[in-house]
Protein backbone atom coordinates (compact mmCIF):
# COMPACT_ATOMS: atom_id res chain seq x y z
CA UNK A 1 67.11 21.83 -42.00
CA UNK A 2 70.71 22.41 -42.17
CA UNK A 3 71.10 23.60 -38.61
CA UNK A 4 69.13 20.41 -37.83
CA UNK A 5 72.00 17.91 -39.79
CA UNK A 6 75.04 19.90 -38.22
CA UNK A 7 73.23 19.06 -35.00
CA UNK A 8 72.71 15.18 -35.74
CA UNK A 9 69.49 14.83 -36.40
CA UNK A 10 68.50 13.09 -39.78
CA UNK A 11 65.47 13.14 -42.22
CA UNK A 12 62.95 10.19 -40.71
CA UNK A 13 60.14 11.51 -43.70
CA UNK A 14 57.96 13.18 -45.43
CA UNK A 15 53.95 14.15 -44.69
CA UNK A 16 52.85 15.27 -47.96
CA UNK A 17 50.65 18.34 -47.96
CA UNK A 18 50.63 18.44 -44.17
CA UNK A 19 51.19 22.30 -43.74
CA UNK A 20 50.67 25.58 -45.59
CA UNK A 21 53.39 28.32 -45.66
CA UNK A 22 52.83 31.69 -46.90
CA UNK A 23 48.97 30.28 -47.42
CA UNK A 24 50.34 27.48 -49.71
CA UNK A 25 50.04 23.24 -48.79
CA UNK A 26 53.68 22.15 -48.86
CA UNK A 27 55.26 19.19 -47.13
CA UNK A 28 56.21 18.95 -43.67
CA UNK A 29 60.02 17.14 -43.38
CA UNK A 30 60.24 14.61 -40.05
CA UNK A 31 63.80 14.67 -38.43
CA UNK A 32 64.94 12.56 -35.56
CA UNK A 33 68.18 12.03 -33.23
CA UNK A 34 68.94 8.59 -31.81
CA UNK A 35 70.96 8.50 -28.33
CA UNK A 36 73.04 6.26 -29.83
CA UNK A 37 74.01 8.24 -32.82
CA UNK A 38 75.82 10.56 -29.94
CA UNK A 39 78.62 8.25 -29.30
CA UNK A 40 80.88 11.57 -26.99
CA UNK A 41 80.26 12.68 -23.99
CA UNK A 42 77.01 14.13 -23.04
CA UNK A 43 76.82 18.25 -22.22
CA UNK A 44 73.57 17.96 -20.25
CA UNK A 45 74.88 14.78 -18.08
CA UNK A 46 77.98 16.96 -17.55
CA UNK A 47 75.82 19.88 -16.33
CA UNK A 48 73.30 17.54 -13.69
CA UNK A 49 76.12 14.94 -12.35
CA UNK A 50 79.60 16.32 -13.08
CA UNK A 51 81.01 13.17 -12.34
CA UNK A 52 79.53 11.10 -14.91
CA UNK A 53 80.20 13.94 -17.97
């Protein structure tokens, strides 16, 4: 999850008892990125048409 916020992306929800780890139901956390909460430059425009980076 943390690797997830340092990367923008932010907590959208919860589905409650949607998965099982180690053969237990636990919740599953939703996390999504908006284009427009990426206000620099964008790496993979940079890498397909240099001159729009």
């Amino acid at each position: 999850m943390k690797a997830y916020e340092r990367a923008g992306f932010r907590a959208a929800g919860t589905l409650r008892e949607a998965g099982y780890w180690l053969g237990q139901v636990c919740d599953e956390l939703v996390m999504d990125a908006l284009a427009r909460d990426f206000t620099g430059p964008s790496a993979v425009r940079a890498l397909v048409d240099p001159e729009r980076g």
